[in-house]
PDB file of N, CA and C in Angstrom:
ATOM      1  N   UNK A   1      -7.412 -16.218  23.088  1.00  0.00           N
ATOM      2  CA  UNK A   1      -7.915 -17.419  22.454  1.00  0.00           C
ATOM      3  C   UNK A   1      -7.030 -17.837  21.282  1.00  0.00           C
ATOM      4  N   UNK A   2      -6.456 -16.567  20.392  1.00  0.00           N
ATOM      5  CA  UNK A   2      -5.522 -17.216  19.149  1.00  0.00           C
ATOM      6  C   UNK A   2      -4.248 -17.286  19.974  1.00  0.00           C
ATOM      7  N   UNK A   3      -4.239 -16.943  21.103  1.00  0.00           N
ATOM      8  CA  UNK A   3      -2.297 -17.218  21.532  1.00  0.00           C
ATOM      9  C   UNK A   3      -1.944 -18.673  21.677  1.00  0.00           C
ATOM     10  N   UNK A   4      -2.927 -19.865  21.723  1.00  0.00           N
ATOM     11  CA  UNK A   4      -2.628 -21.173  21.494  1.00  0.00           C
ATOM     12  C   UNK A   4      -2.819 -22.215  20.246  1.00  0.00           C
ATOM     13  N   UNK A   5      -3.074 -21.333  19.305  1.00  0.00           N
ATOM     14  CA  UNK A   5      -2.874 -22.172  17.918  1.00  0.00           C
ATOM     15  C   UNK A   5      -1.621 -23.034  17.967  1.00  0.00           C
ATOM     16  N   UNK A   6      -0.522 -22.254  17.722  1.00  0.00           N
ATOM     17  CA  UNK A   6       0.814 -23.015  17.767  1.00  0.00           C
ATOM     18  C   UNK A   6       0.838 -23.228  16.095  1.00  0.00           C
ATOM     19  N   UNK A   7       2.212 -24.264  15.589  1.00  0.00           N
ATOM     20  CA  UNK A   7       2.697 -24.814  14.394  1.00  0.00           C
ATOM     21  C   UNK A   7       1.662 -26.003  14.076  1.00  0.00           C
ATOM     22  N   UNK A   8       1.200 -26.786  14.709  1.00  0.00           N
ATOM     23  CA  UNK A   8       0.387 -27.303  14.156  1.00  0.00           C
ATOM     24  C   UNK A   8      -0.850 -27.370  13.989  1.00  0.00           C
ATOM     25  N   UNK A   9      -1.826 -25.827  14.520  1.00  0.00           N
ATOM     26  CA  UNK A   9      -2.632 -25.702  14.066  1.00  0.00           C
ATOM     27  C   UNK A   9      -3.279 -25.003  13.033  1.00  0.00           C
ATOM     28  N   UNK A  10      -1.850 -24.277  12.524  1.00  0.00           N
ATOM     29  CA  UNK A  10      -1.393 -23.861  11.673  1.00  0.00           C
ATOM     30  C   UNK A  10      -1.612 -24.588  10.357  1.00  0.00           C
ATOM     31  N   UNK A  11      -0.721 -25.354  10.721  1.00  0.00           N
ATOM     32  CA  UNK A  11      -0.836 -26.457   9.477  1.00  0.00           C
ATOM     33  C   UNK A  11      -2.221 -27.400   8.998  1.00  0.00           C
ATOM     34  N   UNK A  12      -3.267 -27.079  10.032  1.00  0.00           N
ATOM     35  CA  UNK A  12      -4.230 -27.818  10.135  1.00  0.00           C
ATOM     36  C   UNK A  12      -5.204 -26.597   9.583  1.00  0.00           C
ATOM     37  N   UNK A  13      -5.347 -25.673   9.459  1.00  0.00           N
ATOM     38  CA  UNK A  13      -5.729 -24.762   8.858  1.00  0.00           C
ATOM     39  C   UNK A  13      -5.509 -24.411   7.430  1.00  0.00           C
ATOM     40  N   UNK A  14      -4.276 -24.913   7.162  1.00  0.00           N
ATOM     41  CA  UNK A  14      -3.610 -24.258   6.309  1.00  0.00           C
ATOM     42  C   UNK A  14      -4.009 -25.959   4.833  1.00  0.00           C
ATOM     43  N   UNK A  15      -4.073 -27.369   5.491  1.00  0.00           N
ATOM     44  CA  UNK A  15      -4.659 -28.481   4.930  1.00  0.00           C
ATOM     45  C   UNK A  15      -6.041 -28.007   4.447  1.00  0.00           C
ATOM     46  N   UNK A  16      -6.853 -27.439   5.672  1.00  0.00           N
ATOM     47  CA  UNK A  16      -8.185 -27.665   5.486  1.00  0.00           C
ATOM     48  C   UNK A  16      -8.573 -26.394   4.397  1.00  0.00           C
ATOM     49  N   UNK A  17      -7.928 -25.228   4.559  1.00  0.00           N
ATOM     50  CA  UNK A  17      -8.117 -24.360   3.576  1.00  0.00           C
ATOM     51  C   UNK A  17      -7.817 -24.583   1.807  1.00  0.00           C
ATOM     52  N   UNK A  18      -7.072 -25.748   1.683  1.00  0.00           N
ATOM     53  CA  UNK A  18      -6.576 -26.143   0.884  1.00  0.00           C
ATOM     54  C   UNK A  18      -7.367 -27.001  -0.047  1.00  0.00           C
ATOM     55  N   UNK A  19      -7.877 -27.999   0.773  1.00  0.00           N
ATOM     56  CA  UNK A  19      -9.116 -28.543   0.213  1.00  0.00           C
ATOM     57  C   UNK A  19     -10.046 -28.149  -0.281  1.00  0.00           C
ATOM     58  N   UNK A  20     -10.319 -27.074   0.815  1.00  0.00           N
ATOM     59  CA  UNK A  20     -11.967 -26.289   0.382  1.00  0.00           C
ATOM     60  C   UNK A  20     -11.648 -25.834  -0.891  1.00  0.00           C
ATOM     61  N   UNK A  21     -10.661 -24.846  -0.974  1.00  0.00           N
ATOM     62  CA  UNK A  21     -10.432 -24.040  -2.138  1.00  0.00           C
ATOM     63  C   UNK A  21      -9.670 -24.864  -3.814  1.00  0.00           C
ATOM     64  N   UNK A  22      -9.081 -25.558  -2.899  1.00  0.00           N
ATOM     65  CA  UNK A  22      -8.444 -26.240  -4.226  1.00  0.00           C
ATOM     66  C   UNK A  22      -6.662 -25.344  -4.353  1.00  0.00           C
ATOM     67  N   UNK A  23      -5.991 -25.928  -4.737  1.00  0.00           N
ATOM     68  CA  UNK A  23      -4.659 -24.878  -5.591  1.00  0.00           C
ATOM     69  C   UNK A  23      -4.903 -24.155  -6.093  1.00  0.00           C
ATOM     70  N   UNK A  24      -5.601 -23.747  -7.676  1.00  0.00           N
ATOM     71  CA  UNK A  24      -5.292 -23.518  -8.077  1.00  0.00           C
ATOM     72  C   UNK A  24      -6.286 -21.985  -7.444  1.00  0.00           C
ATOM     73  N   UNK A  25      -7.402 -21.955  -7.478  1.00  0.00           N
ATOM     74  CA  UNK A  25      -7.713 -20.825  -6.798  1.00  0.00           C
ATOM     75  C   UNK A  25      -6.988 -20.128  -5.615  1.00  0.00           C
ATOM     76  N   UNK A  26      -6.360 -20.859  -4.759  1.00  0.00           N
ATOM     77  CA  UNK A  26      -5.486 -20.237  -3.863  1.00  0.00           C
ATOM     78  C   UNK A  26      -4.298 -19.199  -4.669  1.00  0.00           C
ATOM     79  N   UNK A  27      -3.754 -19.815  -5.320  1.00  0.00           N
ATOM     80  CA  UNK A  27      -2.566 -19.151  -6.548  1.00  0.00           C
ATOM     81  C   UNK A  27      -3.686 -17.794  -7.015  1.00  0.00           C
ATOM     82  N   UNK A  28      -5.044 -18.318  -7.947  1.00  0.00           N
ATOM     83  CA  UNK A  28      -5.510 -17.038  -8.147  1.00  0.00           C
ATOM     84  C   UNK A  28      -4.970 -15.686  -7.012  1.00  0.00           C
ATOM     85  N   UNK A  29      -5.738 -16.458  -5.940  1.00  0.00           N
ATOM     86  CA  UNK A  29      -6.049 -15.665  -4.644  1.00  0.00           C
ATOM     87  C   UNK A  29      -4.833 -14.793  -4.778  1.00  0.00           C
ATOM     88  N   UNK A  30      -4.160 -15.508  -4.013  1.00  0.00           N
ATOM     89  CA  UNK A  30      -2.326 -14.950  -4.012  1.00  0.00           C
ATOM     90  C   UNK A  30      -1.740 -14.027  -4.984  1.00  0.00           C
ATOM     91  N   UNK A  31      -2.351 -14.086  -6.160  1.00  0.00           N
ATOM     92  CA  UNK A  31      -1.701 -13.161  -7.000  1.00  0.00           C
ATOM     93  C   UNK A  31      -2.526 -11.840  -7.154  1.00  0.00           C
ATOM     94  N   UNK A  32      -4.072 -11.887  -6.655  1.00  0.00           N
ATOM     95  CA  UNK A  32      -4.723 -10.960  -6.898  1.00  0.00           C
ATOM     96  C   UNK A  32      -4.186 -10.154  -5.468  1.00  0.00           C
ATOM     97  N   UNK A  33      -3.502 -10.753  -4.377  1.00  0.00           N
ATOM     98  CA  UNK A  33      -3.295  -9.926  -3.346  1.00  0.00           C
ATOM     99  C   UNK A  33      -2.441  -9.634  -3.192  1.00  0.00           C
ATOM    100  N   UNK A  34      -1.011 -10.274  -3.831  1.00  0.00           N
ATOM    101  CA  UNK A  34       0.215  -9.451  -4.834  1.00  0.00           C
ATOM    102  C   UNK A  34      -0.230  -8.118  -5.279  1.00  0.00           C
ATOM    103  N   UNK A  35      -0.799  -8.207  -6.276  1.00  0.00           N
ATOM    104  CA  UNK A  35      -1.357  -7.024  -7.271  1.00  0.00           C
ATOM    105  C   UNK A  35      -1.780  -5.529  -6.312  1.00  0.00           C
ATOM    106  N   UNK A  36      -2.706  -6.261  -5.407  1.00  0.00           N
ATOM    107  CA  UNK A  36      -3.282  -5.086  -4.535  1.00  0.00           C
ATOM    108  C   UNK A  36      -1.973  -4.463  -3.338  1.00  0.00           C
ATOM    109  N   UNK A  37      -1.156  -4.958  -3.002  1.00  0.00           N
ATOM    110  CA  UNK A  37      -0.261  -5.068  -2.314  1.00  0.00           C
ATOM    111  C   UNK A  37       0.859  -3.703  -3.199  1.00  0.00           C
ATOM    112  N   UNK A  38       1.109  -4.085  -4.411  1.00  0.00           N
ATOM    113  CA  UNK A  38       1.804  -3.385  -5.311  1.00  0.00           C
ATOM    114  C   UNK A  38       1.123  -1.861  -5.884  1.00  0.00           C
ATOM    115  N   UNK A  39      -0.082  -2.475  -6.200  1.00  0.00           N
ATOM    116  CA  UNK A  39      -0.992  -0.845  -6.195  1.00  0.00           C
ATOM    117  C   UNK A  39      -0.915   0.115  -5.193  1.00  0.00           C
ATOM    118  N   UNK A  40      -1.192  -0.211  -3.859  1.00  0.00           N
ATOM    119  CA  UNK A  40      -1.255   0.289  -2.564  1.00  0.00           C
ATOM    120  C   UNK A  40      -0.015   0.929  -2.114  1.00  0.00           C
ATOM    121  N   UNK A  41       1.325   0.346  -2.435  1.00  0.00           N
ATOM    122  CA  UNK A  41       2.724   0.757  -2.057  1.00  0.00           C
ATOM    123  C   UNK A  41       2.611   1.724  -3.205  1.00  0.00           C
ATOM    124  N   UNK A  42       2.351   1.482  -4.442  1.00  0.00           N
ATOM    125  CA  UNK A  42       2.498   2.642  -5.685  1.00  0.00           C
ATOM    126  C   UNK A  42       1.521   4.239  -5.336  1.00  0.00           C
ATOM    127  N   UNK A  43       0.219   4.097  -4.437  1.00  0.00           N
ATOM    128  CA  UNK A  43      -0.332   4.560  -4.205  1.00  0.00           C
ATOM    129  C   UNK A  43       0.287   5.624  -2.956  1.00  0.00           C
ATOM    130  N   UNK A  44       0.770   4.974  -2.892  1.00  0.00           N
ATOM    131  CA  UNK A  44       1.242   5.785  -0.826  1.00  0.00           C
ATOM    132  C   UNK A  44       2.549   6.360  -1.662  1.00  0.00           C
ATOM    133  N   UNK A  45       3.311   6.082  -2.436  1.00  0.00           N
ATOM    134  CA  UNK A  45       5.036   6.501  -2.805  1.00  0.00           C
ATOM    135  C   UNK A  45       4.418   7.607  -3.326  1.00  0.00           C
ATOM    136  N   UNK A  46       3.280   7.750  -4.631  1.00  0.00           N
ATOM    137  CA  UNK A  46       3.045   8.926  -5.600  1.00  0.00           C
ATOM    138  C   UNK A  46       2.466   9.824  -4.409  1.00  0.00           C
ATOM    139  N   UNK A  47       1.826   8.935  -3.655  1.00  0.00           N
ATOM    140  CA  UNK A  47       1.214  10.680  -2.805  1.00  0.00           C
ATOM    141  C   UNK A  47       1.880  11.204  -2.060  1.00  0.00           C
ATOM    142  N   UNK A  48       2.991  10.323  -1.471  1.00  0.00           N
ATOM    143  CA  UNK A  48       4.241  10.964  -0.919  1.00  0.00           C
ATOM    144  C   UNK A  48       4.852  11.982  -1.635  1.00  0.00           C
ATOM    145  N   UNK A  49       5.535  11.751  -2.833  1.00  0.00           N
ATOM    146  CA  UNK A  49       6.475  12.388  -3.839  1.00  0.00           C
ATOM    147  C   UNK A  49       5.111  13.815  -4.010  1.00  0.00           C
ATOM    148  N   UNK A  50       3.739  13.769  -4.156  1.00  0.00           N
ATOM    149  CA  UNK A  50       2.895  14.888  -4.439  1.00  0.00           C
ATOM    150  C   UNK A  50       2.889  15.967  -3.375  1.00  0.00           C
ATOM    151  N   UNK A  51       2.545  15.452  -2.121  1.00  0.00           N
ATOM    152  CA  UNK A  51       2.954  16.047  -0.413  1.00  0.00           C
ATOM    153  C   UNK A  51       4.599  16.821  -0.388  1.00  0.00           C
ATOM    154  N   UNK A  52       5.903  15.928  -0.742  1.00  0.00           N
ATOM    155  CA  UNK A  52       6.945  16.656  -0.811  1.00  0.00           C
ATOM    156  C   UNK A  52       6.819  17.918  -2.102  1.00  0.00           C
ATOM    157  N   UNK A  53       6.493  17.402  -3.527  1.00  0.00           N
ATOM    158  CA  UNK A  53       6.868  18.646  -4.634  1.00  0.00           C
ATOM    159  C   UNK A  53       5.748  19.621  -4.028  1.00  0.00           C
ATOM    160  N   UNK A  54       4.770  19.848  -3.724  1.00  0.00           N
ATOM    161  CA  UNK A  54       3.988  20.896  -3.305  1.00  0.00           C
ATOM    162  C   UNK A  54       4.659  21.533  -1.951  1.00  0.00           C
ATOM    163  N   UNK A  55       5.266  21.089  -1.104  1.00  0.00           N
ATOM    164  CA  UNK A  55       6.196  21.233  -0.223  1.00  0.00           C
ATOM    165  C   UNK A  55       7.459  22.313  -0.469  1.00  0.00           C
ATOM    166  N   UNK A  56       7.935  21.433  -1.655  1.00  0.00           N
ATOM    167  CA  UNK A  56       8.771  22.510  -2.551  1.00  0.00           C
ATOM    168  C   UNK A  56       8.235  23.420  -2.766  1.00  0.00           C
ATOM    169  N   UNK A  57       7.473  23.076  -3.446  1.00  0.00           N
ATOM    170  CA  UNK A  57       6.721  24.360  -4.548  1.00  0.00           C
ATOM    171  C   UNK A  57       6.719  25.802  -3.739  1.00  0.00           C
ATOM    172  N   UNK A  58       6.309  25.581  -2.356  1.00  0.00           N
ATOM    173  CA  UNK A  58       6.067  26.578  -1.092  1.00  0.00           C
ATOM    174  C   UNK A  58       6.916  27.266  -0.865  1.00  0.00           C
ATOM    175  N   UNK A  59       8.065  26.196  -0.957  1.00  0.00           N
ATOM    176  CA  UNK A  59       9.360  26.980  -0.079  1.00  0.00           C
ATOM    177  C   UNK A  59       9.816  27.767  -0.991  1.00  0.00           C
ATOM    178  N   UNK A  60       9.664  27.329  -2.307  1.00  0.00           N
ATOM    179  CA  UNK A  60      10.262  28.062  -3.516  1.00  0.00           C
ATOM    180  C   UNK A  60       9.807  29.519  -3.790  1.00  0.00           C
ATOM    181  N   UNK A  61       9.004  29.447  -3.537  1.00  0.00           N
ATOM    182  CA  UNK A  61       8.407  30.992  -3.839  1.00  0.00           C
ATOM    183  C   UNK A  61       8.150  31.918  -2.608  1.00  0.00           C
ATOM    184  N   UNK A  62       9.279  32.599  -2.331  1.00  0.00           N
ATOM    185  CA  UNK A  62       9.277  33.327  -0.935  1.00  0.00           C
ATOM    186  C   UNK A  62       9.421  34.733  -1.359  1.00  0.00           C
ATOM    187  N   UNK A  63       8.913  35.187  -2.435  1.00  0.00           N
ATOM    188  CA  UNK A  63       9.040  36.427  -2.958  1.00  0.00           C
ATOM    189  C   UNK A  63       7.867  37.036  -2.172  1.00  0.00           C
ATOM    190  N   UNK A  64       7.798  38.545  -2.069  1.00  0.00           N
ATOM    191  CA  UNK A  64       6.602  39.235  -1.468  1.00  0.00           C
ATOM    192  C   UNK A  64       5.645  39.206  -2.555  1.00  0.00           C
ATOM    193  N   UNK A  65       4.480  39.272  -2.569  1.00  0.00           N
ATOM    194  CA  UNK A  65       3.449  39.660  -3.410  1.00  0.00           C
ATOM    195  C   UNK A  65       3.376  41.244  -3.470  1.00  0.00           C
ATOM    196  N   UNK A  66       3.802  41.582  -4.431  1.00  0.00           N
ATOM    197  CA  UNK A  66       3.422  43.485  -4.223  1.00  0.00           C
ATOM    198  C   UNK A  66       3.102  43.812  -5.467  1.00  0.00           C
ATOM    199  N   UNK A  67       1.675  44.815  -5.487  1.00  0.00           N
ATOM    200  CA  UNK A  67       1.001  44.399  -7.028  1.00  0.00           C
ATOM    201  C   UNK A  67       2.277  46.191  -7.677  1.00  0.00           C
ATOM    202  N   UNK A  68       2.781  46.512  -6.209  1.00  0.00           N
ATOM    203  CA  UNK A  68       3.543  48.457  -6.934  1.00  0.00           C
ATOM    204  C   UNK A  68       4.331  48.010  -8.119  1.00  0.00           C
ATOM    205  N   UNK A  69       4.896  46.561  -7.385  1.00  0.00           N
ATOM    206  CA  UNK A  69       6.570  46.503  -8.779  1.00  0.00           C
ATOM    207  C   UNK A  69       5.841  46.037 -10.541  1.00  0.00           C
ATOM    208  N   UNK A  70       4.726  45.903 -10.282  1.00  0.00           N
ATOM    209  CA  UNK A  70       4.640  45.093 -11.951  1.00  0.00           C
ATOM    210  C   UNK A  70       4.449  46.595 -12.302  1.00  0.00           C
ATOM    211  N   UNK A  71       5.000  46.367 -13.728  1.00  0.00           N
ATOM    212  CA  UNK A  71       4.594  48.192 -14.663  1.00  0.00           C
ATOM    213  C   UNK A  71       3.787  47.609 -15.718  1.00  0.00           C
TER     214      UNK A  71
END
């Protein structure tokens, strides 16, 4: 059913949404979904970088646990 919109119904959507809302709320809109857009990428990079250093952290310590050697 959406594979026949096309360019100009597009644009006919894109008029009528315009009206309803007005500019300047659209701009709101747009920037509040900027914002979330930027949180979300910041969100996924830090938990990446947390997943790799604990990753490290693992590989790093390949010593045996043996309680004989502490004096």
């Amino acid at each position: 059913m959406l594979n026949n919109i096309g360019l100009p119904g597009l644009l006919l959507i894109a008029v009528v949404v315009l009206v309803l809302f007005g500019r300047g709320k659209i701009s709101s809109l747009m920037g509040e979904v900027g914002k979330g857009i930027t949180a979300f990428k910041k969100g996924v990079k830090d938990g990446t970088k947390e997943i790799e250093d604990a990753s490290v952290d693992e590989a790093r310590d390949v010593t045996p646990k043996n309680d004989k050697d502490k004096v």
